[in-house]
N, C-alpha and C. Protein backbone atom coordinates (compact mmCIF):
# COMPACT_ATOMS: atom_id res chain seq x y z
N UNK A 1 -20.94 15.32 -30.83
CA UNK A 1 -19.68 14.70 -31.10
C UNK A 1 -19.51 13.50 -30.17
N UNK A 2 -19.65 12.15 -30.58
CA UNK A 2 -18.82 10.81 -29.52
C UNK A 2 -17.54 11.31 -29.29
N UNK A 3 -17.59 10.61 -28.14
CA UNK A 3 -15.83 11.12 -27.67
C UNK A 3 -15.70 9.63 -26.91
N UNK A 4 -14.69 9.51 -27.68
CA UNK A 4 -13.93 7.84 -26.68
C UNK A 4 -12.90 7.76 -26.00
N UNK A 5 -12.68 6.98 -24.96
CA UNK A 5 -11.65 7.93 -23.86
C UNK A 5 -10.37 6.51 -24.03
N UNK A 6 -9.42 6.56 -23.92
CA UNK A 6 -7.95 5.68 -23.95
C UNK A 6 -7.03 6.25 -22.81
N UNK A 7 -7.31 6.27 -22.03
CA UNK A 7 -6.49 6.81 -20.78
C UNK A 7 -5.08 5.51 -20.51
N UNK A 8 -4.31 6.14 -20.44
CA UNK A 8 -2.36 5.49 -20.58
C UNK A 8 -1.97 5.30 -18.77
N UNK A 9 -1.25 4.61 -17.93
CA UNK A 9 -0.95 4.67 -17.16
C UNK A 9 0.55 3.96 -17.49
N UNK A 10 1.21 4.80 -17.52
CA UNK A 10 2.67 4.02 -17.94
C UNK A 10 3.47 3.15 -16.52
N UNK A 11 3.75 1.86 -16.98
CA UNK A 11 4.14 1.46 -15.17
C UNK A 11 6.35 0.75 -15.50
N UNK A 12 6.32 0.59 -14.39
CA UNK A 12 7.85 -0.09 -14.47
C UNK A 12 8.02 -1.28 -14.79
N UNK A 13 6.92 -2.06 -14.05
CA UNK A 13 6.88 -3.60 -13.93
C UNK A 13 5.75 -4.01 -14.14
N UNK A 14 5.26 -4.42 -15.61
CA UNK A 14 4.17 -4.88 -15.72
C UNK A 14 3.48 -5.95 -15.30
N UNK A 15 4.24 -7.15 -15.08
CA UNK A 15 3.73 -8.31 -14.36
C UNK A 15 2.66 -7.62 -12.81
N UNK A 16 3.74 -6.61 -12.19
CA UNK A 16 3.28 -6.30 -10.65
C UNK A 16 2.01 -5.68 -10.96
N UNK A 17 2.23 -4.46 -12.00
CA UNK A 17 1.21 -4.15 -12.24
C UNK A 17 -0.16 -4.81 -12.95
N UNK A 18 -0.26 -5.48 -13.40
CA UNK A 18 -1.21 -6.29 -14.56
C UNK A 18 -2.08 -6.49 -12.53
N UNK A 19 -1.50 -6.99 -11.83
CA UNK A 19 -1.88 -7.65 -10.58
C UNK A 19 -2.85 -6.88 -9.80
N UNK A 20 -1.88 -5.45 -9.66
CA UNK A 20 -2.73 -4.43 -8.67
C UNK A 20 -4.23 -4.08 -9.57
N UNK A 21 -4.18 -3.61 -10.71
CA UNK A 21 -4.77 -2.87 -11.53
C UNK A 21 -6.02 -4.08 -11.34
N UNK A 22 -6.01 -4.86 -11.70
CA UNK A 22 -6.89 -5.97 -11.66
C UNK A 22 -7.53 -5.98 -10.37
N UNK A 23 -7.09 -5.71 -8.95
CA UNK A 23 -7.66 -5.76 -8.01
C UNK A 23 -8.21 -3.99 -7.79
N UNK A 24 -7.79 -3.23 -8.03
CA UNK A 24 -8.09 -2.31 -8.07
C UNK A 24 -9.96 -1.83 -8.81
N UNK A 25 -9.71 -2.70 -10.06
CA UNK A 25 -10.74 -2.29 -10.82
C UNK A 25 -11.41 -3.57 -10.86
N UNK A 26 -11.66 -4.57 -9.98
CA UNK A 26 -12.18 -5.97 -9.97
C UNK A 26 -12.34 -6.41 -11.35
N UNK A 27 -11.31 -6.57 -11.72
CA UNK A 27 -11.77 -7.38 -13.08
C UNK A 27 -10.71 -7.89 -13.84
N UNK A 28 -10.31 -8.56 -14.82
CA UNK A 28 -8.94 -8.94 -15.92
C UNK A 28 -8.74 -8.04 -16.48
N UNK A 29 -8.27 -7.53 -17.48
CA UNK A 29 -8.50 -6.74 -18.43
C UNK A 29 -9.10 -7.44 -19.46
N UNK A 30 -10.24 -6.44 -20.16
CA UNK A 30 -10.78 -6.95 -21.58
C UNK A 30 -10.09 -7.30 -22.65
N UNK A 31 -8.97 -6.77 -22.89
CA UNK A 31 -8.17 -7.55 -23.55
C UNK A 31 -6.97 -6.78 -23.25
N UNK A 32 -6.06 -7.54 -24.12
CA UNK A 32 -4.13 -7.80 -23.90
C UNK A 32 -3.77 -7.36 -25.35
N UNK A 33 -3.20 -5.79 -25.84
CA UNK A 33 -3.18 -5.47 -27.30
C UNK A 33 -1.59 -6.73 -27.29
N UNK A 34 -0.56 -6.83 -26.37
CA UNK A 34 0.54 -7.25 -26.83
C UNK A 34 1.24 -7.59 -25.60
N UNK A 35 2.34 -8.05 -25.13
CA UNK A 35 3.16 -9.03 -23.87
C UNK A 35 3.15 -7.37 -22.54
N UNK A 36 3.17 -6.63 -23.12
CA UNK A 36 3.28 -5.43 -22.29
C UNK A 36 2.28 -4.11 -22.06
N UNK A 37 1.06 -4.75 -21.91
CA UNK A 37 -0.26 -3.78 -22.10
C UNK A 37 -1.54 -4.39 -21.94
N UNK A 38 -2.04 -4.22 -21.12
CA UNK A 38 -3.49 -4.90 -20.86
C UNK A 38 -4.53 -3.42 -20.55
N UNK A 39 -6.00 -3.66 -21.11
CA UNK A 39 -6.79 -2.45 -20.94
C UNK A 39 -7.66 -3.29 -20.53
N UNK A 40 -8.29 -2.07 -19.84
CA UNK A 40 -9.77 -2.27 -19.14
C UNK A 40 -10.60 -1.33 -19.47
N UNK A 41 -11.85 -2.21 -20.35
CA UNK A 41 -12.83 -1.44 -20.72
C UNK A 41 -13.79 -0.90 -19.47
N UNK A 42 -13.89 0.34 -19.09
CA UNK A 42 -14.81 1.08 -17.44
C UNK A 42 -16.28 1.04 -17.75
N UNK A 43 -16.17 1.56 -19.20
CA UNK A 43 -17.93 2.28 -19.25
C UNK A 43 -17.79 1.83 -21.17
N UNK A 44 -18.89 2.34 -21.68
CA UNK A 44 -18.85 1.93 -23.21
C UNK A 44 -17.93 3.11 -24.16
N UNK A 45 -16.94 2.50 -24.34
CA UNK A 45 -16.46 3.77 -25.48
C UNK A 45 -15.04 4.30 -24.40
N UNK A 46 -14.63 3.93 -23.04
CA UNK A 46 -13.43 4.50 -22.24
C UNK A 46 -13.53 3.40 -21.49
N UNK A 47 -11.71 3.70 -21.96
CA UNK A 47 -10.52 2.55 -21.36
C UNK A 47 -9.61 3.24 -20.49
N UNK A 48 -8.95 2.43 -19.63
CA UNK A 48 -7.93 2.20 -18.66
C UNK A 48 -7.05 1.88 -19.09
N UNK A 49 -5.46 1.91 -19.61
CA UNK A 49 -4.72 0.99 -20.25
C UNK A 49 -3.31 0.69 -19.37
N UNK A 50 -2.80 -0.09 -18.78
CA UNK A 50 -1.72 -0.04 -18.66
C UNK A 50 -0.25 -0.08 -19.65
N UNK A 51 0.64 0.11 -18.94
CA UNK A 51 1.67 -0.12 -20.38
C UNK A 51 2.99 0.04 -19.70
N UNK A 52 3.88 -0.89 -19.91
CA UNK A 52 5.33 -0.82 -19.50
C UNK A 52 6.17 -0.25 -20.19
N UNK A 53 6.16 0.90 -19.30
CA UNK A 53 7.37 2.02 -19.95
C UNK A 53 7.74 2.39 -18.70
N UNK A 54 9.13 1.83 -18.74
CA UNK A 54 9.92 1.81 -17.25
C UNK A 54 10.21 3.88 -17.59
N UNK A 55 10.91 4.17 -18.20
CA UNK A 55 10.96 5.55 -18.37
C UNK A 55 9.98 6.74 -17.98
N UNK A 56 9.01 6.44 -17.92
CA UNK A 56 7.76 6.72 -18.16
C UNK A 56 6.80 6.72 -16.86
N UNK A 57 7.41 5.63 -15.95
CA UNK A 57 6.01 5.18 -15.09
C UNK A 57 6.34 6.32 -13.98
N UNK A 58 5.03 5.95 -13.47
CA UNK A 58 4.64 7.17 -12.13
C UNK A 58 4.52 8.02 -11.96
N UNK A 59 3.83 8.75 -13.26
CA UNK A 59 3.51 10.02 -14.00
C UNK A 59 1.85 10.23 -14.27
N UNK A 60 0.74 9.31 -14.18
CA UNK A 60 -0.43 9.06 -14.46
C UNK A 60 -1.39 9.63 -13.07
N UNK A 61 -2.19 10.69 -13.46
CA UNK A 61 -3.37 11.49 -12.37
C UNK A 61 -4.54 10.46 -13.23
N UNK A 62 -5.07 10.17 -13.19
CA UNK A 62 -6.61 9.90 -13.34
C UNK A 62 -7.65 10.22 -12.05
N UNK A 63 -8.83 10.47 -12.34
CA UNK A 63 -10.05 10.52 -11.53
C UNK A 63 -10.85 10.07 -12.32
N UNK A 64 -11.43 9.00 -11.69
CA UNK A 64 -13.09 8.62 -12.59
C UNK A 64 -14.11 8.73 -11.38
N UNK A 65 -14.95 9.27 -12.31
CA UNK A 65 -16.18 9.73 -11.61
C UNK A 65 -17.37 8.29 -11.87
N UNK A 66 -18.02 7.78 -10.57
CA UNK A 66 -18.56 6.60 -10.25
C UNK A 66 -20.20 6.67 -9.42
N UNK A 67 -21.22 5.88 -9.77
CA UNK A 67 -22.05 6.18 -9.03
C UNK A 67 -22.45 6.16 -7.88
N UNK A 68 -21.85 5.11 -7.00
CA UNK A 68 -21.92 4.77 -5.87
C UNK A 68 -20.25 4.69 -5.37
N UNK A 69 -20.11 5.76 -5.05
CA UNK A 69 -18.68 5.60 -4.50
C UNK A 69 -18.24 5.15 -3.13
N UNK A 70 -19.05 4.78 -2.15
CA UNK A 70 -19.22 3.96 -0.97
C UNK A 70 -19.16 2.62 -1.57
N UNK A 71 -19.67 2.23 -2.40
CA UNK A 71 -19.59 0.56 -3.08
C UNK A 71 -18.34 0.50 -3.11
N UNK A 72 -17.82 1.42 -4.54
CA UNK A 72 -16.52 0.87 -5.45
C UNK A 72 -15.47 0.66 -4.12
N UNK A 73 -15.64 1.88 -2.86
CA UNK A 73 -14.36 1.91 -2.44
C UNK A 73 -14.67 0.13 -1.67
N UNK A 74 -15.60 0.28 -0.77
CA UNK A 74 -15.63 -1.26 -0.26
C UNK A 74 -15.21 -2.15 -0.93
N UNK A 75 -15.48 -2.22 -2.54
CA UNK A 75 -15.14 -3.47 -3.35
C UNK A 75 -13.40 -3.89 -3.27
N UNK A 76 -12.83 -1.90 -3.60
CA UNK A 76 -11.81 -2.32 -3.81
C UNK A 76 -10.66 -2.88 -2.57
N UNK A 77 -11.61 -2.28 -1.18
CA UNK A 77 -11.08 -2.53 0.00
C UNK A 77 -10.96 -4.37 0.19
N UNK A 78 -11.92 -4.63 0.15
CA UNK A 78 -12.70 -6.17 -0.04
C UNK A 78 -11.13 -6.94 -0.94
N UNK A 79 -10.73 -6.40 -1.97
CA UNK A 79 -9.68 -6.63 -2.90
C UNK A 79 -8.12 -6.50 -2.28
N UNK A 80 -8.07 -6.11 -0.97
CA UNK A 80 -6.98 -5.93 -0.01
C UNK A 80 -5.74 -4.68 -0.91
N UNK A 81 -7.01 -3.85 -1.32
CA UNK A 81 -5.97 -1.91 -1.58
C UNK A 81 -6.57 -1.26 -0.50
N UNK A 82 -5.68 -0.52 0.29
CA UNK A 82 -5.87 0.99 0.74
C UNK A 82 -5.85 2.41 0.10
N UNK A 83 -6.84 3.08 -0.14
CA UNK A 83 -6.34 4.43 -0.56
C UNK A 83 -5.62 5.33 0.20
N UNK A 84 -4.78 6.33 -0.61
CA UNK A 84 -3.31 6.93 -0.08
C UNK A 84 -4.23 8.79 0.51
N UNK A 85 -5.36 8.31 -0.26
CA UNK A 85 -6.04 9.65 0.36
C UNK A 85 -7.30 10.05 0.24
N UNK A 86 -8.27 10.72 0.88
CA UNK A 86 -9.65 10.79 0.78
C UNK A 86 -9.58 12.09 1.21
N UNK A 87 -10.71 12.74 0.07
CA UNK A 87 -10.93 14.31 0.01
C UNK A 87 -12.25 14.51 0.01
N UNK A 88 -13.01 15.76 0.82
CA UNK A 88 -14.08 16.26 0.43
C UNK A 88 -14.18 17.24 0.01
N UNK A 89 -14.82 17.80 -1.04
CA UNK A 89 -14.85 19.22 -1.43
C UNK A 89 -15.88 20.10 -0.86
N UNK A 90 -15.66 21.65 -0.70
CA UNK A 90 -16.81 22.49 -0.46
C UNK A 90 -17.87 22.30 -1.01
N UNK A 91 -18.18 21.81 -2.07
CA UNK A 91 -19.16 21.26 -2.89
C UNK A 91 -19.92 20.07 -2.38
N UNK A 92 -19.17 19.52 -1.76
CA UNK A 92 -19.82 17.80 -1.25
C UNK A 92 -19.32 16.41 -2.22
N UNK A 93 -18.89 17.22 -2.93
CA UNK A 93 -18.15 16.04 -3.76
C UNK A 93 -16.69 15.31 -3.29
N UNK A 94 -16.83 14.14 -3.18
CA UNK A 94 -15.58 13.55 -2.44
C UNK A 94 -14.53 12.77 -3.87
N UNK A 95 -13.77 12.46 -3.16
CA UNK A 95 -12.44 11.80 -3.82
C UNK A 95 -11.58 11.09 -3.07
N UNK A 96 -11.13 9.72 -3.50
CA UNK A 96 -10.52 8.37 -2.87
C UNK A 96 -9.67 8.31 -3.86
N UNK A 97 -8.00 8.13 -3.54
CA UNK A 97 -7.14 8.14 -4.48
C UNK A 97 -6.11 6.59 -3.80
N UNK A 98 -5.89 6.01 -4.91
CA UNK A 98 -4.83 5.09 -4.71
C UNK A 98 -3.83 5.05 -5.99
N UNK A 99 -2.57 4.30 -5.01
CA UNK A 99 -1.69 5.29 -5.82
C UNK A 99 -0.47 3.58 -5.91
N UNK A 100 -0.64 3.16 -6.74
CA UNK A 100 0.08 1.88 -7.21
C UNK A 100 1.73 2.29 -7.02
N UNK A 101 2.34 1.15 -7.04
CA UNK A 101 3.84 0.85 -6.54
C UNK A 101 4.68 1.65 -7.66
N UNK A 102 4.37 2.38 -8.25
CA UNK A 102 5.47 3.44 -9.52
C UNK A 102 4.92 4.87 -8.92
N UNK A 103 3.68 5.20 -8.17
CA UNK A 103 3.46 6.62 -7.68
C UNK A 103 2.05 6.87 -8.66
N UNK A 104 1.77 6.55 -9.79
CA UNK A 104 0.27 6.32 -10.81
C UNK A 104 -1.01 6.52 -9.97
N UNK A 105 -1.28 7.37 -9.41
CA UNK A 105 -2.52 7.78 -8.99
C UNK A 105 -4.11 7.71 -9.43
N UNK A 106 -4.99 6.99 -9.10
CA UNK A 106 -6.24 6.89 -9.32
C UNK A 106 -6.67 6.99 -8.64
N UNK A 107 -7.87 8.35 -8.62
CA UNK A 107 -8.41 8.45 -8.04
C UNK A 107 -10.24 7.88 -8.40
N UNK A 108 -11.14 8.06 -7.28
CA UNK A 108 -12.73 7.55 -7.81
C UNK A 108 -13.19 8.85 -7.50
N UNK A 109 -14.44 9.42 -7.54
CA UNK A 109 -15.06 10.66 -7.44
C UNK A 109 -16.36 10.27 -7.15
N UNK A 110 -17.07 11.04 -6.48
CA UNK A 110 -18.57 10.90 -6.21
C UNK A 110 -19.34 11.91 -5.38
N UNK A 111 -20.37 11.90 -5.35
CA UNK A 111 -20.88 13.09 -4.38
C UNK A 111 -21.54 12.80 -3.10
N UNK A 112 -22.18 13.53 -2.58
CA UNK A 112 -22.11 13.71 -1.05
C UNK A 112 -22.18 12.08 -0.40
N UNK A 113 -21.99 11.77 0.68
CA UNK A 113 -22.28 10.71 1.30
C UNK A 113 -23.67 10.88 1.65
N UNK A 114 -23.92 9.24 1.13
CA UNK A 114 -25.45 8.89 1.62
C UNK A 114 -26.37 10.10 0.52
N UNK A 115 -25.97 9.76 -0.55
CA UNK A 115 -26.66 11.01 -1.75
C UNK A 115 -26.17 10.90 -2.63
């Protein structure tokens, strides 16, 4: 079965947001469906989407899982974000979460350091 991913991050202020999200995920968005929604294509077949729904915002968990998660975080550091938190699991698998100006949490995922 393909499975294609559309992941929603509902925000308050889209202008602010269109801004962070972009530095967050180094890139524009691939495209703009309409004045209040910009997506970012991650991988082939799953999106990122923002969307202004003041009602709505600061409700969004994501985790994406990444290959080099020492890179992404530098990149996004490099991009002047801090993450709000960094986890390791019993497993060795870690997690870097940042958490945009509505509370919208993204986190990155990866496994052991230096592995």
């Amino acid at each position: 079965m393909a499975v294609d991913l559309f992941a929603g991050v509902p925000v308050e202020d889209y202008t602010a947001a269109l801004s962070w999200y972009e530095r967050l995920f180094g890139a524009p968005p691939a495209f703009l469906p309409n004045d209040t929604e910009a997506v970012w294509e991650l991988g082939e077949h799953r999106y990122v989407y923002i969307e202004q729904r003041p009602g709505r915002a600061g409700n969004a968990l994501h985790t994406l899982f990444v290959d080099d998660l020492d890179a992404r975080v530098a990149g996004i550091t490099a991009r002047g974000l801090r993450p709000v938190d960094r986890e390791t699991y019993a497993n060795g698998v870690r997690k870097v979460t940042y958490e945009d100006r509505d509370g919208n949490q993204i986190g990155f995922g990866g496994g052991p350091e230096n592995g």
